[in-house]
Protein backbone atom coordinates (compact mmCIF):
# COMPACT_ATOMS: atom_id res chain seq x y z
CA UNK A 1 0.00 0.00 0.00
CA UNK A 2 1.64 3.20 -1.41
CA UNK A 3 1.17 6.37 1.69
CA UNK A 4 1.29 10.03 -0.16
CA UNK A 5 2.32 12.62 2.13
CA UNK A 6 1.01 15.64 1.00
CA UNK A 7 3.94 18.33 0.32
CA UNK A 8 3.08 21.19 2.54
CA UNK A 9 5.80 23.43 0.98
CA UNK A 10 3.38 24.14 -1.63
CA UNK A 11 1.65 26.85 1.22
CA UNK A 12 4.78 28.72 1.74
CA UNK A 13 5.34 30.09 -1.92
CA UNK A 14 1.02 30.63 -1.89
CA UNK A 15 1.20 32.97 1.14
CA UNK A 16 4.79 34.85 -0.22
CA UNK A 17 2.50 35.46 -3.68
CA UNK A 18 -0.16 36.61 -1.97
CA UNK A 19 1.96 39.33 0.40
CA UNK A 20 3.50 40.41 -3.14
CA UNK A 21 0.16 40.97 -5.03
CA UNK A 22 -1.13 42.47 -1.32
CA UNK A 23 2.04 45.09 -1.33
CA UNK A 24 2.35 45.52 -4.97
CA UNK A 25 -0.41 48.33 -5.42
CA UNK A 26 0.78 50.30 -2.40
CA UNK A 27 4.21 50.05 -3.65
CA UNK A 28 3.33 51.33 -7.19
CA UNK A 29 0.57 53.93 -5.61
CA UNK A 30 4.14 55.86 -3.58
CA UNK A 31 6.10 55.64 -6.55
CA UNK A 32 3.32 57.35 -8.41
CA UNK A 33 2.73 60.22 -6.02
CA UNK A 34 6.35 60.49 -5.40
CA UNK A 35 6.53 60.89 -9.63
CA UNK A 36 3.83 63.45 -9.90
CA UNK A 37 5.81 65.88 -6.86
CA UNK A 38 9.08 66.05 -8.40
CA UNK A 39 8.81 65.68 -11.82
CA UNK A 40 5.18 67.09 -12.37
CA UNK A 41 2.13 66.17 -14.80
CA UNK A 42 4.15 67.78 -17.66
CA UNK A 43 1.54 70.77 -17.48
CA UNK A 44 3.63 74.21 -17.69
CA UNK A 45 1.48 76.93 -17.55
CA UNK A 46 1.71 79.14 -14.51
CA UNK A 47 -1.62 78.97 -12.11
CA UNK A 48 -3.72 82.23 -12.82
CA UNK A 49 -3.87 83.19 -8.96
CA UNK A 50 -1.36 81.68 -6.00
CA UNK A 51 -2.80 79.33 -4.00
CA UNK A 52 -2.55 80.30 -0.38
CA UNK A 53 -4.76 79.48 2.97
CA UNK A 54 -4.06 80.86 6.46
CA UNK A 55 -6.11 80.38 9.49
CA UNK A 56 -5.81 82.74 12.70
CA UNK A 57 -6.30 80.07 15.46
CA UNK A 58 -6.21 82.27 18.33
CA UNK A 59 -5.19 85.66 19.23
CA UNK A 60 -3.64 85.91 23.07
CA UNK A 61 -3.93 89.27 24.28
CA UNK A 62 -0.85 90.50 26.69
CA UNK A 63 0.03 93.88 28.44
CA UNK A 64 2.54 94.16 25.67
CA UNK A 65 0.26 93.41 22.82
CA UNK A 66 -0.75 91.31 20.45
CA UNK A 67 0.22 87.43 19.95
CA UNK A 68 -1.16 85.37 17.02
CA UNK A 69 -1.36 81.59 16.18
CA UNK A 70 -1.23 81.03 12.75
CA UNK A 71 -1.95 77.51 11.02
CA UNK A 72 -1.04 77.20 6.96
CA UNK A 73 -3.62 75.44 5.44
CA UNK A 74 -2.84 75.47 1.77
CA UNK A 75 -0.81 73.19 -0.05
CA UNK A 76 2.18 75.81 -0.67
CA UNK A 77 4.62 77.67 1.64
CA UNK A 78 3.05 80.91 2.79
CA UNK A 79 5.34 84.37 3.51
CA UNK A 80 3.91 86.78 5.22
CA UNK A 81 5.15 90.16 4.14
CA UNK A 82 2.71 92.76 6.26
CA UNK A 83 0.91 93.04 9.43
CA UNK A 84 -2.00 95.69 9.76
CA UNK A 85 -3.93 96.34 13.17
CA UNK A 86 -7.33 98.21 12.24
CA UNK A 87 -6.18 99.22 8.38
CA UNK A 88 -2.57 100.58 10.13
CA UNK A 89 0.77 98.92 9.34
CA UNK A 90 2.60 97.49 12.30
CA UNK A 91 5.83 96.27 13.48
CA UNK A 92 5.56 91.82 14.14
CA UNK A 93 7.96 89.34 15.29
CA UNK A 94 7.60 86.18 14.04
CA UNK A 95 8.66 82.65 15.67
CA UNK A 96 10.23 80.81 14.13
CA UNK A 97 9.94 82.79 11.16
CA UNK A 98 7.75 85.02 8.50
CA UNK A 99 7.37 81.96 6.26
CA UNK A 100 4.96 78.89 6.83
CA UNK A 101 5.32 75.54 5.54
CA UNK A 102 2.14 73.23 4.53
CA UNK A 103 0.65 72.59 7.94
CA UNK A 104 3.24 74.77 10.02
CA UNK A 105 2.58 77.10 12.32
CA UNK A 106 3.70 80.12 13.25
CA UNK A 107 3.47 82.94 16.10
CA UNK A 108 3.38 86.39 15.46
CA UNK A 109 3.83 88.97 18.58
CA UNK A 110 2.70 92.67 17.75
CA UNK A 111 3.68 94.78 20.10
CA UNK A 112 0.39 97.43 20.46
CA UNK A 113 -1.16 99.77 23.31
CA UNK A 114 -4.87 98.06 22.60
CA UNK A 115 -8.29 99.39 25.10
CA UNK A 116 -9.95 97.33 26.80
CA UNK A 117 -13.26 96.86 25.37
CA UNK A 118 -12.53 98.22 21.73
CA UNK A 119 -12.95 95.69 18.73
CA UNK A 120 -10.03 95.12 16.78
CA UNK A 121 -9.09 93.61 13.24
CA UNK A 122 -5.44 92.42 12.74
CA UNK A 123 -4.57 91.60 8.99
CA UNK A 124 -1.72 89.76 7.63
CA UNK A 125 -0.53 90.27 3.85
CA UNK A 126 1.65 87.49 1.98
CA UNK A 127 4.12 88.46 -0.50
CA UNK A 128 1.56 87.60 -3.29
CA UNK A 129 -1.08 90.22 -1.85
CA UNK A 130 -3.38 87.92 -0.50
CA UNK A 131 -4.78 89.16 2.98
CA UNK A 132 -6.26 87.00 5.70
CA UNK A 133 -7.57 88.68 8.85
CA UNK A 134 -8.35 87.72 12.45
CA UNK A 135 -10.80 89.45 15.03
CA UNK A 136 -10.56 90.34 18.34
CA UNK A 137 -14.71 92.15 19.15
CA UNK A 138 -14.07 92.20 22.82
CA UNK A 139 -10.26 93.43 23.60
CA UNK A 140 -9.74 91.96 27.03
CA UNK A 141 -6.46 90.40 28.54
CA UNK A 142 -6.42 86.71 27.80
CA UNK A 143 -7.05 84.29 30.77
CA UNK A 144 -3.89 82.48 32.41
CA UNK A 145 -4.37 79.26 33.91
CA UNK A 146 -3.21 80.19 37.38
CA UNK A 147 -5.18 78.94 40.35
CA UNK A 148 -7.30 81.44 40.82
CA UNK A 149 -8.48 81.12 37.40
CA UNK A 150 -8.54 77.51 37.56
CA UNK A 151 -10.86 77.40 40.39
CA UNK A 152 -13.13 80.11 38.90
CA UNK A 153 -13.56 78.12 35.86
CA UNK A 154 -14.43 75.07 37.98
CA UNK A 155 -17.27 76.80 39.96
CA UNK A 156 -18.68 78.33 36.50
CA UNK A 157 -18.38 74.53 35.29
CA UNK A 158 -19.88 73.04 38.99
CA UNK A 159 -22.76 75.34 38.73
CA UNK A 160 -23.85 74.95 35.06
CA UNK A 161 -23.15 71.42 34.96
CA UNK A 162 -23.12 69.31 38.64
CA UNK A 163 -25.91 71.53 40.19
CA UNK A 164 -28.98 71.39 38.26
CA UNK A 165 -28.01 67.16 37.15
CA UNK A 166 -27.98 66.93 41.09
CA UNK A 167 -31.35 68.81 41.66
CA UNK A 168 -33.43 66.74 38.69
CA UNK A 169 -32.48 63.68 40.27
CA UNK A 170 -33.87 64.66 43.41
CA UNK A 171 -37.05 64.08 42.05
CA UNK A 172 -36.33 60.47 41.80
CA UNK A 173 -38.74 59.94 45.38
CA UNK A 174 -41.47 61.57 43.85
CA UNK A 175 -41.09 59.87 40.47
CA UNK A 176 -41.23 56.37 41.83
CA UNK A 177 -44.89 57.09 42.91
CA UNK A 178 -46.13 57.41 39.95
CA UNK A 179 -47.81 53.73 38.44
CA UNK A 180 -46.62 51.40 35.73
CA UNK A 181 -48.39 54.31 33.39
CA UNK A 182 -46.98 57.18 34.95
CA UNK A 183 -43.74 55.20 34.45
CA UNK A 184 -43.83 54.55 30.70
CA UNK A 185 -44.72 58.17 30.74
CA UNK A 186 -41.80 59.43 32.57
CA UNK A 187 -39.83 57.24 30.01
CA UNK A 188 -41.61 58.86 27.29
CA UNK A 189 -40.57 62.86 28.58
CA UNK A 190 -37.53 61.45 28.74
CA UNK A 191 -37.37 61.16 25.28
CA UNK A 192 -38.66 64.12 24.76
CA UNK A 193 -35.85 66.07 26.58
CA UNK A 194 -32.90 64.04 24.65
CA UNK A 195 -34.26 64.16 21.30
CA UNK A 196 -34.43 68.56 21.73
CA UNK A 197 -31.25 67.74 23.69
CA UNK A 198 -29.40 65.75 20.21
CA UNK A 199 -30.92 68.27 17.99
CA UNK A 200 -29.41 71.54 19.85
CA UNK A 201 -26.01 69.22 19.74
CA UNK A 202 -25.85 68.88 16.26
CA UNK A 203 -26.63 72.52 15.91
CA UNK A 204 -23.76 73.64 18.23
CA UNK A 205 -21.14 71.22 16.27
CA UNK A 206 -22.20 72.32 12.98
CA UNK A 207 -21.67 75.83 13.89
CA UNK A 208 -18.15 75.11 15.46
CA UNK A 209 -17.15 72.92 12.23
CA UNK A 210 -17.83 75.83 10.24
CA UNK A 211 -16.04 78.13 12.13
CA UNK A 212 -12.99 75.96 12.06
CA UNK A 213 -9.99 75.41 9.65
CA UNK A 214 -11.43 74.09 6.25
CA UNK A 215 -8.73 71.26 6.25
CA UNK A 216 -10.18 69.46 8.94
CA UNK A 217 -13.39 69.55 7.41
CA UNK A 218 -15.40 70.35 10.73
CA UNK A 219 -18.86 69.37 10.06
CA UNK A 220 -17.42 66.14 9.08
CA UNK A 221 -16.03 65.56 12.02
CA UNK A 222 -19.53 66.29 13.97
CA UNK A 223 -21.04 63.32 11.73
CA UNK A 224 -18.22 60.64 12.10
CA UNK A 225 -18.09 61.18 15.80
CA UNK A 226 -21.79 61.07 15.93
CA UNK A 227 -21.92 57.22 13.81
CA UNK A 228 -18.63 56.21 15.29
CA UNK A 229 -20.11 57.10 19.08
CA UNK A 230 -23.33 56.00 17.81
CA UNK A 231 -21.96 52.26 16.26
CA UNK A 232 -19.66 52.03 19.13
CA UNK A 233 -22.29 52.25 22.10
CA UNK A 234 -24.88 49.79 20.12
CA UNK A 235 -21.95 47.30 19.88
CA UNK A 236 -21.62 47.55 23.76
CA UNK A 237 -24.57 46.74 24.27
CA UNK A 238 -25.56 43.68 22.07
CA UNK A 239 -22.11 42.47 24.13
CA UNK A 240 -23.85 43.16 27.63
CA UNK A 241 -27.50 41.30 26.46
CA UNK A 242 -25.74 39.12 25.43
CA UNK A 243 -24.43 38.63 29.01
CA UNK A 244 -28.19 38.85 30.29
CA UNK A 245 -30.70 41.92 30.44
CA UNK A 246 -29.45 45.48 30.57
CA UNK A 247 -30.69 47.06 33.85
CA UNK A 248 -32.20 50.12 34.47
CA UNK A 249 -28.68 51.59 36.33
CA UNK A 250 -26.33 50.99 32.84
CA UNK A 251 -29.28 52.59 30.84
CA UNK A 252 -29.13 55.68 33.66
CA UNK A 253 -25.13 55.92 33.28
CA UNK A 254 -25.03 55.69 29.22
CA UNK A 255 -27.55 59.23 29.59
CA UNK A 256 -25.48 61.00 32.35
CA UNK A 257 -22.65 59.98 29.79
CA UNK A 258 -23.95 61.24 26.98
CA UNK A 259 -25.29 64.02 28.32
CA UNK A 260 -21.92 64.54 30.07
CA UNK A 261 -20.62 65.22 26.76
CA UNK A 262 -23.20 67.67 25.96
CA UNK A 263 -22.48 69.63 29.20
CA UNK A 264 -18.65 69.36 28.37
CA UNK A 265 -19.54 71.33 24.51
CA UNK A 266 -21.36 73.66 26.98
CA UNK A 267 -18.43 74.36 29.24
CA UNK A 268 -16.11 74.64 25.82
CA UNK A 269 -18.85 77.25 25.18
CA UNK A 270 -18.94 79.76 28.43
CA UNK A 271 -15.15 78.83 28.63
CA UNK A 272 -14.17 80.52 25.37
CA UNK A 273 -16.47 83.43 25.67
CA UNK A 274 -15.03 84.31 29.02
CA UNK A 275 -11.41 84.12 27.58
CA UNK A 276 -12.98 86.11 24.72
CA UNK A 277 -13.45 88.93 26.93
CA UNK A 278 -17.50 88.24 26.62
CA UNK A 279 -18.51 88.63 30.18
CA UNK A 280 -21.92 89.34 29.49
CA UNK A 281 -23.21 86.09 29.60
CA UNK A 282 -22.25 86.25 33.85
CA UNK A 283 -24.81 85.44 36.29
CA UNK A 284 -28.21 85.35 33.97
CA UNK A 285 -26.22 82.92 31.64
CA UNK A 286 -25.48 80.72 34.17
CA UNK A 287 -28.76 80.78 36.12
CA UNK A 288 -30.27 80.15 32.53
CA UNK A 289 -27.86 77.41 31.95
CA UNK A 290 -29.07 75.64 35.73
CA UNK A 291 -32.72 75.79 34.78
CA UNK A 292 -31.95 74.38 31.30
CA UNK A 293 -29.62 71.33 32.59
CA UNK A 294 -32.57 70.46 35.61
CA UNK A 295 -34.33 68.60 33.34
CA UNK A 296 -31.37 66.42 32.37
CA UNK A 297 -31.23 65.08 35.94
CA UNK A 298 -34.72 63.91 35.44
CA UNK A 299 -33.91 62.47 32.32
CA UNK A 300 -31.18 60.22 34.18
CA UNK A 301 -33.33 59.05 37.27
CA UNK A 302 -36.05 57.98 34.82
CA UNK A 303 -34.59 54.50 33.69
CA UNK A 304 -34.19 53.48 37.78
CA UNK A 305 -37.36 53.69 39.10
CA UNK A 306 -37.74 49.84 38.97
CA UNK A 307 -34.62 49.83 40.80
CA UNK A 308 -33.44 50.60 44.44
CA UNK A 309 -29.92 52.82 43.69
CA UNK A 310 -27.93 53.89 46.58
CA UNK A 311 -26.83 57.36 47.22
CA UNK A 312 -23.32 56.67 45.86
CA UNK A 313 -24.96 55.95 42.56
CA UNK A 314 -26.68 59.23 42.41
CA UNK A 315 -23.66 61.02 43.71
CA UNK A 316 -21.37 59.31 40.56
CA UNK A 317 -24.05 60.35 38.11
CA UNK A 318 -24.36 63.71 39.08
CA UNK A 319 -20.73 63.55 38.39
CA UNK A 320 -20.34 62.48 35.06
CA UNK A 321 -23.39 63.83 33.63
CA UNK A 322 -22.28 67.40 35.42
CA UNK A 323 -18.74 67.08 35.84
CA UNK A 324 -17.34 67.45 31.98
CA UNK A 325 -18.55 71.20 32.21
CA UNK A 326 -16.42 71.61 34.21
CA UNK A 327 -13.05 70.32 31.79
CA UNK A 328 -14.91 71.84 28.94
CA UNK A 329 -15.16 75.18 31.05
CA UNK A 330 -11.13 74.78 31.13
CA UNK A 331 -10.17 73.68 27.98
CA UNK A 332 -12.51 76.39 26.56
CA UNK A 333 -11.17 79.26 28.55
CA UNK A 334 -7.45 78.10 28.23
CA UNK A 335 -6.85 75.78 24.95
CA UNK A 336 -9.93 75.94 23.02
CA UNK A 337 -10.01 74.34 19.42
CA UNK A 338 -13.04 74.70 16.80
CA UNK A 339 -12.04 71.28 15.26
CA UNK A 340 -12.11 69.52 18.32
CA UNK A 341 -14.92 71.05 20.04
CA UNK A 342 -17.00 70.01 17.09
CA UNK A 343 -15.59 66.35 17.45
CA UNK A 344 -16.58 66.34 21.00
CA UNK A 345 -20.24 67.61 19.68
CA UNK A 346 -20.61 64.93 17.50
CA UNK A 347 -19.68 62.30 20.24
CA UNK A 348 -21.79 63.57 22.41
CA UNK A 349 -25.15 63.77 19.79
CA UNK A 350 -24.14 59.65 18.92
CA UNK A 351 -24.10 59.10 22.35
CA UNK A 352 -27.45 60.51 23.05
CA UNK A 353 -29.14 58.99 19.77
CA UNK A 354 -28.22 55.48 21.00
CA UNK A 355 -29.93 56.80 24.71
CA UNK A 356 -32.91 58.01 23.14
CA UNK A 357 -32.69 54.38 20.83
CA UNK A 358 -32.66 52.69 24.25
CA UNK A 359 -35.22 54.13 26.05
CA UNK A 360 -37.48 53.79 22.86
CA UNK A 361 -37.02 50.20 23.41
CA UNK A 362 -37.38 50.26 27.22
CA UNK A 363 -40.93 51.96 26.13
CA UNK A 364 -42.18 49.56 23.94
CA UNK A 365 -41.24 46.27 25.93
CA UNK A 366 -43.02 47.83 29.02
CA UNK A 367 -46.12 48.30 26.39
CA UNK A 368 -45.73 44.68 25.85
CA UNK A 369 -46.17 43.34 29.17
CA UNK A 370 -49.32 45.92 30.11
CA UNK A 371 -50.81 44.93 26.59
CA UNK A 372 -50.98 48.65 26.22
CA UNK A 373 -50.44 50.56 23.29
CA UNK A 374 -46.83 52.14 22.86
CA UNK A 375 -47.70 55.31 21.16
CA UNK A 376 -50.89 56.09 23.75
CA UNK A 377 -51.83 59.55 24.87
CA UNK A 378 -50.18 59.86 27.43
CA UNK A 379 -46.75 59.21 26.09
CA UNK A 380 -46.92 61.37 23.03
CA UNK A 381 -47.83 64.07 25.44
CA UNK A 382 -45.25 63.14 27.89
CA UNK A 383 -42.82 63.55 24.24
CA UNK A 384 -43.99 66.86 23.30
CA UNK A 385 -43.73 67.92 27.32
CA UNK A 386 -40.46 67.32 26.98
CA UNK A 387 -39.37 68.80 24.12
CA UNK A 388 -41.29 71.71 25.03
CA UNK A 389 -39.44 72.08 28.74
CA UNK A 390 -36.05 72.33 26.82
CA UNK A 391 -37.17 74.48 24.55
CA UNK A 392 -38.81 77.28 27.02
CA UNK A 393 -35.40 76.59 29.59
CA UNK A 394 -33.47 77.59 26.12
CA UNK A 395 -34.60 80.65 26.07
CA UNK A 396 -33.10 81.80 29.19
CA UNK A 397 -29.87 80.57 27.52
CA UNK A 398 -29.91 82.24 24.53
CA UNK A 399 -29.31 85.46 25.49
C-alpha cells in the first residue's frame, strides 16, 4: 500500500504570492505620487492666482500686545510680508519665522497699546497680496491658567453642569410614585428632553465645524463622531445582552454619559467666551444654563425607578453627567479648538441617539407586558412635554 504525504511546501510560496500581489499596489501607488511631486504632470502653464490658505487660530492678548497663532492650510509655503492692526501697518515678530510651511505654524507677537473693550481687526498680507484677517470684538487680557483662574472656571463649570443634574435627580422619590403608566410616561418625557437635547447638539457642532480650519473639514467631524459614538455604544450593548438583560442603572449611566458630553460642549462654550473677553453672559447665563440642565437630571433618574440605587450611585451620576462642564469650562477658557470642540459635539449627539434608541425600546417592551399601546396619549404628550421644557429653559440661555 503506497502512503502520499502531502507536500506542505506548496503553502509557503502561496502565502509569499499573496503578500506580493497584497504590497504591490501600495508600492506602485508611492512611486506614483512620489513621480507626480518632483517631476510634475508635464503641465507648464503658470496657475492664474497663487494658491494660499491661512487660518488665525487664536489671538492671546498680553500687556505688551498682540500674539497670534497662525496655522497654513494650503498646499504651498506661505510668507507673510505685512501686518495691519485696524487698516494701520505694524511692526511683528515672528517665531520661528515670516514663512509657513504646509501645515506649520507660526506665532506672530505685535507689540500694540490696545483698550480694553474696543474691537479690533489684525490683517496679515503674503508676499503675493493675499490678505487674511483675524478678530478680536471684545479686547480683554487673555485668561492664564493660574489657580485662581482655575478654580473660577471650575465653579462656572460646577454650577452649570453638577448643580442642576444633582437637583433633577432629586425628584427620583417623587417619580417612583407614579404607576406602571406614569412610568412609561416618565420614560416617554424622557425622550422628549434628549431628542431637543441631540438636535441643539448637532446645531452647536455644525456651527463650530464651520467656524474651524477648512482642512479638517469640521462638520465632518460632527457626523463621524456622531456614527462612530453611535456604532460604538450599540456594539456595547448587544455584548452586555448578550451577558443577560441590561438594567435600568447601565441605561441611567449611558444618559449622564452622553449628556456629560453635551455639558462638556457647553463648558467649551462659556469657557471661550469668558477668555474672549464676553462677560456678558455672567450670572443670567449661568442661572439660565441651571434651569436648562434640571431637566437632564430627570432624564437620568427615569430609567431606575424599577430599581433601588444607593446614594453613591446618584452622587457618581451627578458627576459624570455634570462634571465634563467643568473640563470643557477649562479647555474652553485656556486651549480651546473649533475642530475639536466640534468632534466632541458629535460624540456627544451619537451618544445621546443610542440613549434616546434605548429608552425607545425600554418603552415599547413595558407596552408589551401591560398589553398597552406604545404610542398612547399619554406618552406622546409626555414627548412633546419634553421637548417643550427644553425648549422654554433655552430661552433663558440664549441670550
Amino acid at each position: 500500500m503506497e502512503i502520499k504525504v502531502a507536500n506542505t511546501n506548496k503553502q509557503k510560496p502561496r502565502s509569499k504570492l499573496l503578500w506580493i500581489w497584497g504590497g504591490a499596489p501600495l508600492i506602485l501607488l508611492i512611486l506614483i505620487i512620489y513621480f507626480i511631486s518632483t517631476i510634475g504632470t508635464g503641465i507648464k502653464d503658470d496657475p492664474v492666482a497663487p494658491i494660499e490658505a491661512l487660518d488665525v487660530q487664536k489671538i492671546v492678548l498680553t500687556e505688551e500686545g498682540f500674539t497670534l497663532h497662525v496655522l497654513n492650510t494650503g498646499p504651498e509655503e506661505v510668507t507673510i510680508a505685512q501686518v495691519l492692526v485696524n487698516d494701520a501697518f505694524w511692526n511683528a515678530d515672528f517665531h520661528p519665522g515670516a514663512s509657513i510651511g504646509r501645515l506649520g505654524q507660526t506665532e506672530i507677537f505685535i507689540p500694540y497699546g490696545w483698550v480694553e473693550g474696543d474691537p479690533y481687526e489684525i490683517k496679515l498680507i503674503t508676499t503675493n497680496g493675499l490678505i487674511f484677517a483675524g478678530e478680536v470684538p471684545v479686547a480683554a487680557l487673555t485668561p492664564v491658567p493660574d489657580v485662581t483662574r482655575i478654580a473660577q472656571f471650575a465653579l462656572i463649570g460646577f454650577y452649570v453642569g453638577v448643580i442642576p443634574v444633582g437637583l433633577g435627580l432629586l425628584w427620583f422619590p417623587f417619580l417612583r410614585r407614579f404607576s406602571q403608566r406614569g412610568m412609561q410616561a416618565v420614560l416617554a418625557l424622557t425622550v422628549g428632553l434628549l431628542f431637543f437635547l441631540v438636535i441643539d447638539t448637532f446645531e452647536e457642532g455644525f456651527e463650530l465645524g464651520a467656524e474651524a480650519a477648512g482642512i479638517f473639514q469640521g462638520n465632518g467631524l460632527v457626523w463621524f463622531g456622531a456614527l462612530l459614538s453611535f456604532l460604538f455604544l450599540v456594539a456595547i450593548d448587544q455584548a452586555n445582552e448578550r451577558k443577560g438583560a441590561v438594567s435600568g442603572k447601565q441605561v441611567a449611566y449611558k444618559i449622564a454619559g452622553g449628556i456629560g458630553l453635551h455639558n462638556l460642549g457647553e463648558g467649551l462654550a462659556i469657557g471661550a467666551a469668558f477668555a474672549a473677553g464676553e462677560a456678558a453672559l455672567g450670572t443670567f447665563l449661568i442661572i439660565g444654563f441651571t434651569l436648562h440642565n434640571i431637566t437632564e437630571g430627570v432624564g437620568i433618574a427615569a430609567p431606575l425607578l424599577q430599581d433601588r440605587p444607593t446614594w453613591r450611585t446618584f452622587v457618581g451620576l451627578a458627576l459624570l453627567g455634570g462634571g465634563p462642564a467643568i473640563i470643557g469650562t477649562w479647555t474652553g477658557g485656556f486651549i480651546f479648538n473649533e475642530a475639536f470642540a466640534a468632534l466632541f459635539f458629535g460624540i456627544g449627539a451619537g451618544a445621546i441617539l443610542q440613549v434616546i434608541y434605548v429608552i425607545s425600546k425600554m418603552v415599547v417592551r413595558e407596552a408589551g407586558k401591560s398589553d398597552r399601546a406604545v404610542v398612547s396619549w399619554s406618552n406622546l404628550g409626555s414627548l412633546f412635554l419634553g421637548i417643550l421644557i427644553m425648549y422654554v429653559t433655552a430661552l433663558f440661555v440664549n441670550v
